[in-house]
C-alpha atoms as a PDB file:
ATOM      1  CA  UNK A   1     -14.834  -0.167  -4.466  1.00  0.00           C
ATOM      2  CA  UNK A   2     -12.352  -1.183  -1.611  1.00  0.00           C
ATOM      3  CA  UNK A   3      -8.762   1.050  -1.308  1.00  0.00           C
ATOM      4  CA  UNK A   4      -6.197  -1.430   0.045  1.00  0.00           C
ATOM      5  CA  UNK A   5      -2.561   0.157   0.677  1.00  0.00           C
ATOM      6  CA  UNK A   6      -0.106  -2.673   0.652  1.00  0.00           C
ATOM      7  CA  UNK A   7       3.561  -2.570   2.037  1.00  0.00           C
ATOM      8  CA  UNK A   8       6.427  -4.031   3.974  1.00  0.00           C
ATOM      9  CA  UNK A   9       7.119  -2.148   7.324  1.00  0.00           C
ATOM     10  CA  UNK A  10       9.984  -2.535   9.624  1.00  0.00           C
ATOM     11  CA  UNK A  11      10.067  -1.135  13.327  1.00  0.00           C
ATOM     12  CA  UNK A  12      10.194   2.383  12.733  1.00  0.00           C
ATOM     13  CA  UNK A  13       7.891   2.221   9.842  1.00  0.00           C
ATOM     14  CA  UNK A  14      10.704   2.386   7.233  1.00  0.00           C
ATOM     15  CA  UNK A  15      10.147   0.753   3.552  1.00  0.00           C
ATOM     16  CA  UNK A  16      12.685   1.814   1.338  1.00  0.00           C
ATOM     17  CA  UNK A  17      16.910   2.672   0.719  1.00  0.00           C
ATOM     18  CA  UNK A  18      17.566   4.372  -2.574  1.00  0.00           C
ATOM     19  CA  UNK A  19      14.725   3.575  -4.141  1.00  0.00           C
ATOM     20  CA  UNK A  20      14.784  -0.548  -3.524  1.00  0.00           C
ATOM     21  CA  UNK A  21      13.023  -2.449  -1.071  1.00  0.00           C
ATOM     22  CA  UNK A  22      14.333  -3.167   2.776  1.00  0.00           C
ATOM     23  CA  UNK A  23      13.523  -6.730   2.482  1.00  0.00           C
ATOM     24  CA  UNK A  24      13.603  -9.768   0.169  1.00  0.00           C
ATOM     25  CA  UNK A  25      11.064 -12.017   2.119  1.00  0.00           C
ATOM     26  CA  UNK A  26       9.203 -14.885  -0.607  1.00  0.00           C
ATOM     27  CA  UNK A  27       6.458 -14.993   1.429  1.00  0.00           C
ATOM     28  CA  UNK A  28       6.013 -11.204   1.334  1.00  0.00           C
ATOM     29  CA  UNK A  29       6.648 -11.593  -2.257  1.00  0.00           C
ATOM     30  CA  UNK A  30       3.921 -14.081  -2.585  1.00  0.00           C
ATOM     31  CA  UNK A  31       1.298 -12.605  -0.205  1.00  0.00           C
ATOM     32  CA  UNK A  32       1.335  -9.601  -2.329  1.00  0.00           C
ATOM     33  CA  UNK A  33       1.064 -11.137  -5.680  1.00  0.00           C
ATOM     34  CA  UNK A  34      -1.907 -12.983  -4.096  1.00  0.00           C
ATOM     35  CA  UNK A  35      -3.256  -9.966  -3.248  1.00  0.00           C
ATOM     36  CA  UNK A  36      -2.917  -7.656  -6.443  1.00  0.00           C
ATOM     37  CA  UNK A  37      -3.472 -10.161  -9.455  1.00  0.00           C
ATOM     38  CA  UNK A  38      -6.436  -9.473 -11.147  1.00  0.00           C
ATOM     39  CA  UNK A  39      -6.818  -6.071  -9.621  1.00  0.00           C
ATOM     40  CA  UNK A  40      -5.780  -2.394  -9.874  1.00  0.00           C
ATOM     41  CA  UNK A  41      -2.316  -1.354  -8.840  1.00  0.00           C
ATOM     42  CA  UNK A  42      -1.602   2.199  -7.883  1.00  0.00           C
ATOM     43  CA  UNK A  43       1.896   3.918  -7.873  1.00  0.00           C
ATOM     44  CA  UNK A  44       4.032   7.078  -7.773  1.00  0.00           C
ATOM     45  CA  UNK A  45       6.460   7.028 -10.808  1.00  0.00           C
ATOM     46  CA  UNK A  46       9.824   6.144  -9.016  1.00  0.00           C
ATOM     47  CA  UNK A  47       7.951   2.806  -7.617  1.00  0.00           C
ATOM     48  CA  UNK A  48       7.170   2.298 -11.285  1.00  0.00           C
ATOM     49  CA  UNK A  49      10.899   2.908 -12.582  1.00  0.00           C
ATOM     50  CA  UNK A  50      11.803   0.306  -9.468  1.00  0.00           C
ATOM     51  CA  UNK A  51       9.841  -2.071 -11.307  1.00  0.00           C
ATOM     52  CA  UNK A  52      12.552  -4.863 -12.465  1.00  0.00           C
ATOM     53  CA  UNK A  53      10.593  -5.862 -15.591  1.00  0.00           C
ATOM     54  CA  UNK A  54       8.524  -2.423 -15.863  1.00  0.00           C
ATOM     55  CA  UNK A  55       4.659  -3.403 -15.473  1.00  0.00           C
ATOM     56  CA  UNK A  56       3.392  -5.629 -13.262  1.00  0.00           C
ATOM     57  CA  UNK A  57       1.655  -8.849 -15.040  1.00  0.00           C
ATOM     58  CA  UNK A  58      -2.597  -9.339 -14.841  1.00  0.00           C
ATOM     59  CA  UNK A  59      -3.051  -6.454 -13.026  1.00  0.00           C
ATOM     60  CA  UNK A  60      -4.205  -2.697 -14.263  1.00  0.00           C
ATOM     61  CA  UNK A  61      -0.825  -0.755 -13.825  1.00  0.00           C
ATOM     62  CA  UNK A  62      -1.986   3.032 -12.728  1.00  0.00           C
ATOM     63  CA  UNK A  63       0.680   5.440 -11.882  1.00  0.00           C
ATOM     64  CA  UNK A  64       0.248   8.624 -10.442  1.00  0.00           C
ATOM     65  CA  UNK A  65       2.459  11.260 -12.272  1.00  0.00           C
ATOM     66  CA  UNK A  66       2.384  14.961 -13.172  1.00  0.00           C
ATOM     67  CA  UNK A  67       6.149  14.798 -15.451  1.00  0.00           C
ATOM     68  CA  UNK A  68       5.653  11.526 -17.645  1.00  0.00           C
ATOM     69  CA  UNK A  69       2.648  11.179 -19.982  1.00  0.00           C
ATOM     70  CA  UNK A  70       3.454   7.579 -20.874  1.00  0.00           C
ATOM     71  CA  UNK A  71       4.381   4.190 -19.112  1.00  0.00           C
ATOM     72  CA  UNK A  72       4.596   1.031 -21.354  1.00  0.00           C
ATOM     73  CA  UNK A  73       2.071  -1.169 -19.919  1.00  0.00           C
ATOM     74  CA  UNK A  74       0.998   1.212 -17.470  1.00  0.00           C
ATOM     75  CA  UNK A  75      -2.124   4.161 -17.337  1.00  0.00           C
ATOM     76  CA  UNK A  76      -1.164   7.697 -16.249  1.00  0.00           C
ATOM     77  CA  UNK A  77      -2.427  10.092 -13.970  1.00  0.00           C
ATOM     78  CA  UNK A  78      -2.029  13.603 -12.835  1.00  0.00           C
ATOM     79  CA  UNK A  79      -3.764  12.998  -9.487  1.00  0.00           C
ATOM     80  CA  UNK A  80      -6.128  11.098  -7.301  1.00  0.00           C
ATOM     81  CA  UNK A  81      -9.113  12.595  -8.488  1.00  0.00           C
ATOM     82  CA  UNK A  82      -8.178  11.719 -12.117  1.00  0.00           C
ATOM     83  CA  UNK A  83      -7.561   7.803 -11.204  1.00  0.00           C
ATOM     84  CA  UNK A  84     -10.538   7.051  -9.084  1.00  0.00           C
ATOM     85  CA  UNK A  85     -12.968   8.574 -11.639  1.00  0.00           C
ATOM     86  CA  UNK A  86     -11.830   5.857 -13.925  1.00  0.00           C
ATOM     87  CA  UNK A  87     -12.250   3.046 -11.375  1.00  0.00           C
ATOM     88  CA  UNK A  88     -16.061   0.716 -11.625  1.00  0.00           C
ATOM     89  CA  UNK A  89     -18.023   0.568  -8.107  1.00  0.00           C
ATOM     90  CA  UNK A  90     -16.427  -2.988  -7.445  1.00  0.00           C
ATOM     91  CA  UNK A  91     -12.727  -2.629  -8.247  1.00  0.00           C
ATOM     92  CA  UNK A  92     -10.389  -3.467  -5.965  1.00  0.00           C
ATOM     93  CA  UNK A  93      -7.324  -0.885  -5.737  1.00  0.00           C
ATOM     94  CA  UNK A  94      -4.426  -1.680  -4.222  1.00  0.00           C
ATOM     95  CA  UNK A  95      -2.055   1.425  -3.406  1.00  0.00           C
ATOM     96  CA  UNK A  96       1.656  -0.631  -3.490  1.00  0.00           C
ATOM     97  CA  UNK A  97       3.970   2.390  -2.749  1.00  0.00           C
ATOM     98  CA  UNK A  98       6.198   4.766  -2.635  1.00  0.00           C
ATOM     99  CA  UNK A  99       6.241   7.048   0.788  1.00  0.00           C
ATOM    100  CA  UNK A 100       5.094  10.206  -0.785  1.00  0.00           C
ATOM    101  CA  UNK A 101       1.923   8.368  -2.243  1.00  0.00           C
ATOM    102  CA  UNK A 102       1.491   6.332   1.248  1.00  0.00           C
ATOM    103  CA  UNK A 103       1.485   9.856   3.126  1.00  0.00           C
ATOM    104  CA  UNK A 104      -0.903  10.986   0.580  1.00  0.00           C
ATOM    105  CA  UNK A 105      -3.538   8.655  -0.010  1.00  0.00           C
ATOM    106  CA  UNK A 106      -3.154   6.968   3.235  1.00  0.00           C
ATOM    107  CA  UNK A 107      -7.013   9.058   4.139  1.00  0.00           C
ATOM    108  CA  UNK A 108      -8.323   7.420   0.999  1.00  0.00           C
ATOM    109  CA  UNK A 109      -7.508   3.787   2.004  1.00  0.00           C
ATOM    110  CA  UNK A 110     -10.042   1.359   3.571  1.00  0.00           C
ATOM    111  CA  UNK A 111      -7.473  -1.337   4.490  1.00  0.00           C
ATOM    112  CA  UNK A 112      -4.262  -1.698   5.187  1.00  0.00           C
ATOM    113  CA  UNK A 113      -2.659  -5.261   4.126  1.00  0.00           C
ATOM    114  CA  UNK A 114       1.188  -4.641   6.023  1.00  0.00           C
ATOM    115  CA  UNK A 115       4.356  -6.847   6.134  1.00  0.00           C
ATOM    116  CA  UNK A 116       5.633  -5.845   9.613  1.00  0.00           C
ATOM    117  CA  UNK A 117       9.226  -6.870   9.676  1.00  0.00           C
ATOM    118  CA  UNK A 118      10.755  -7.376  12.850  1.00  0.00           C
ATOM    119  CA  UNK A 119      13.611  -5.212  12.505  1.00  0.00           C
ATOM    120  CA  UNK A 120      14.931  -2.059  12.263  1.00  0.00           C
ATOM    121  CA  UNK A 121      17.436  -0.699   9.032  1.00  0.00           C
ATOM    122  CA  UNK A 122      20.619   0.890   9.470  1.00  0.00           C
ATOM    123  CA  UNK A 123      19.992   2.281   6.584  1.00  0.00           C
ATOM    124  CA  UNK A 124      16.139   3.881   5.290  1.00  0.00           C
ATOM    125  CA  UNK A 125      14.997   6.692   3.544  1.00  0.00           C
ATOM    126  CA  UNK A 126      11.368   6.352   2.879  1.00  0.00           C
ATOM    127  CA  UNK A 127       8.889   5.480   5.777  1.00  0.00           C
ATOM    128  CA  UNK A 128       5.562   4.608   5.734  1.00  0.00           C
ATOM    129  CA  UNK A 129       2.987   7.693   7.360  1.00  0.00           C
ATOM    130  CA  UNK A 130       1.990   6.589  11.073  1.00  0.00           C
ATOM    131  CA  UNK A 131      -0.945   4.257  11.350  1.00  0.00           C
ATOM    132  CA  UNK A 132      -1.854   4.177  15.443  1.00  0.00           C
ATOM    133  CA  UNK A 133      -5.225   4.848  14.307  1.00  0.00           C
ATOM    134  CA  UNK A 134      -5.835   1.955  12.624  1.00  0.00           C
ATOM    135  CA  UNK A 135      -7.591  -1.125  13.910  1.00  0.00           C
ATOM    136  CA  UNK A 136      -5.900  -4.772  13.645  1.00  0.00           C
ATOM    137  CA  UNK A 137      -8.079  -7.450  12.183  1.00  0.00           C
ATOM    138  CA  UNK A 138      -6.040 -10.182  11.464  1.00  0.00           C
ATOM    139  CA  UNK A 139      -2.334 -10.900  12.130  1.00  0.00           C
ATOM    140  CA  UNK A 140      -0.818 -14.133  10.620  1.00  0.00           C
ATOM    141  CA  UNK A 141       3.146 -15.107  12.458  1.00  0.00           C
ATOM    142  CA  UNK A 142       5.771 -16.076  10.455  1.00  0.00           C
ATOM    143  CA  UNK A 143       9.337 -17.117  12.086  1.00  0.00           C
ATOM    144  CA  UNK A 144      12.843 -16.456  10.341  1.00  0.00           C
ATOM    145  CA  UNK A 145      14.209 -19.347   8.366  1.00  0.00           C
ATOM    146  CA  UNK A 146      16.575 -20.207   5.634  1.00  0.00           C
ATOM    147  CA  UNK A 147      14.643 -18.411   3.221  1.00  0.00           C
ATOM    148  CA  UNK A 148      13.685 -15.737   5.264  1.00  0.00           C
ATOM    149  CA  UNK A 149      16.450 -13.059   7.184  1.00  0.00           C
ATOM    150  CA  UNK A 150      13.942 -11.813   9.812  1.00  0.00           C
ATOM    151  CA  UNK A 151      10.763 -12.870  11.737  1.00  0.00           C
ATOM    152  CA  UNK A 152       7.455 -10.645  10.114  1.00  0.00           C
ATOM    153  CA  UNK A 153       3.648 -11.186  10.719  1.00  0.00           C
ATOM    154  CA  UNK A 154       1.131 -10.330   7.543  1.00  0.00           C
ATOM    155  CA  UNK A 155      -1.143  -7.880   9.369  1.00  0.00           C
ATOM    156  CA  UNK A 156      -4.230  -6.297   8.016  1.00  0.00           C
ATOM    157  CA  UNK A 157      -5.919  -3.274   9.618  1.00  0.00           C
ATOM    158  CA  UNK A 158      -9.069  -1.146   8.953  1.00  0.00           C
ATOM    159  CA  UNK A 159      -9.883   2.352   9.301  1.00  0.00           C
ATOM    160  CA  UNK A 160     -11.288   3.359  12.773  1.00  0.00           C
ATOM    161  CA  UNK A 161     -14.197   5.541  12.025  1.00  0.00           C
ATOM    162  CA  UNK A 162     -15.878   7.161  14.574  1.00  0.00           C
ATOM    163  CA  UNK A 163     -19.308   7.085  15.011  1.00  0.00           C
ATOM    164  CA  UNK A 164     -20.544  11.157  15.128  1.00  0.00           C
ATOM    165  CA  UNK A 165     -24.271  11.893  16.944  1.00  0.00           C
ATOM    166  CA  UNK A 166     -26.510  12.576  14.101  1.00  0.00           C
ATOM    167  CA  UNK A 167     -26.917  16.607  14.372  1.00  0.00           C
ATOM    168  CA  UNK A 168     -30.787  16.545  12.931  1.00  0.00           C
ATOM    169  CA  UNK A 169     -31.596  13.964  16.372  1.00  0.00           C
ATOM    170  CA  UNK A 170     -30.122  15.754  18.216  1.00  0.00           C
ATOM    171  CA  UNK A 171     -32.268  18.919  17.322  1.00  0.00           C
ATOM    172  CA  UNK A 172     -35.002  16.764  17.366  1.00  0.00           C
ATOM    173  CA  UNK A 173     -34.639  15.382  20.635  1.00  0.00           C
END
């Protein structure tokens, strides 16, 4: 099972404005319905009710939610530990917002598939948590142009784990 988190990030790391999205970039838009189709998509309930059409087309919808019982289209959860024991070995999750659940599950993730804008709102209220301890392992540039308001490079970044002496060799030794 792989935990992807997927966002757009400006600058500062925000994502959101009154519950709507900083940025309207197709190729964003694109990447992460590349991404997520065919797969599980995890949310908090105010992503959900963000939704345009509600439920997101061939994908599992999964939100995490301890007020609503029922989503159309969508599976509910009161927590992490309810979700994931519902999830098969080779699922692949992908965690697509809002802040709170970003901050929260953030530990949980093995990738991180970001949209780094190159900009910075006048306007945010949502950020995503701090991810300096992350390791790049791919970046991909794209330029501004007519369909596009702002330059942004589809990053992806794994976990830095470190690598701990093995306490038994050590007695051993």
């Amino acid at each position: 099972m792989t935990v992807n988190i997927i966002a757009a990030v400006a600058r500062n790391r925000a994502i959101g404005y009154q519950n709507k999205l900083l940025y309207w970039l197709p190729d964003d838009m694109r990447r992460f319905r590349q991404l997520t189709t065919g797969h599980t998509i995890l949310m908090g309930r105010r992503t959900f009710e963000s939704l345009p059409k509600g439920a997101l087309p061939n994908r599992r919808n999964c939100v995490l939610t301890r007020t609503v019982k029922e989503l159309p289209g969508c599976e509910c959860f009161p927590d992490w530990e309810s979700f994931i024991a519902t999830c098969h070995e080779g699922e692949d999750i992908y965690i697509i917002g809002g802040a709170s659940i970003y901050s929260q599950l953030i530990e949980k993730a093995d990738r991180l598939c970001l949209t780094e804008v190159d900009d910075t709102p006048e306007e945010a209220d949502a950020f995503f948590p701090n991810y300096d301890n992350w390791k790049e392992i791919w970046r991909e540039h794209h330029p501004a142009d007519d369909r596009h308001t702002h330059t942004f490079d589809f990053v992806d970044y794994q976990r830095i784990t470190l690598l701990l002496p093995n306490k038994e060799e050590n007695l051993n030794n």
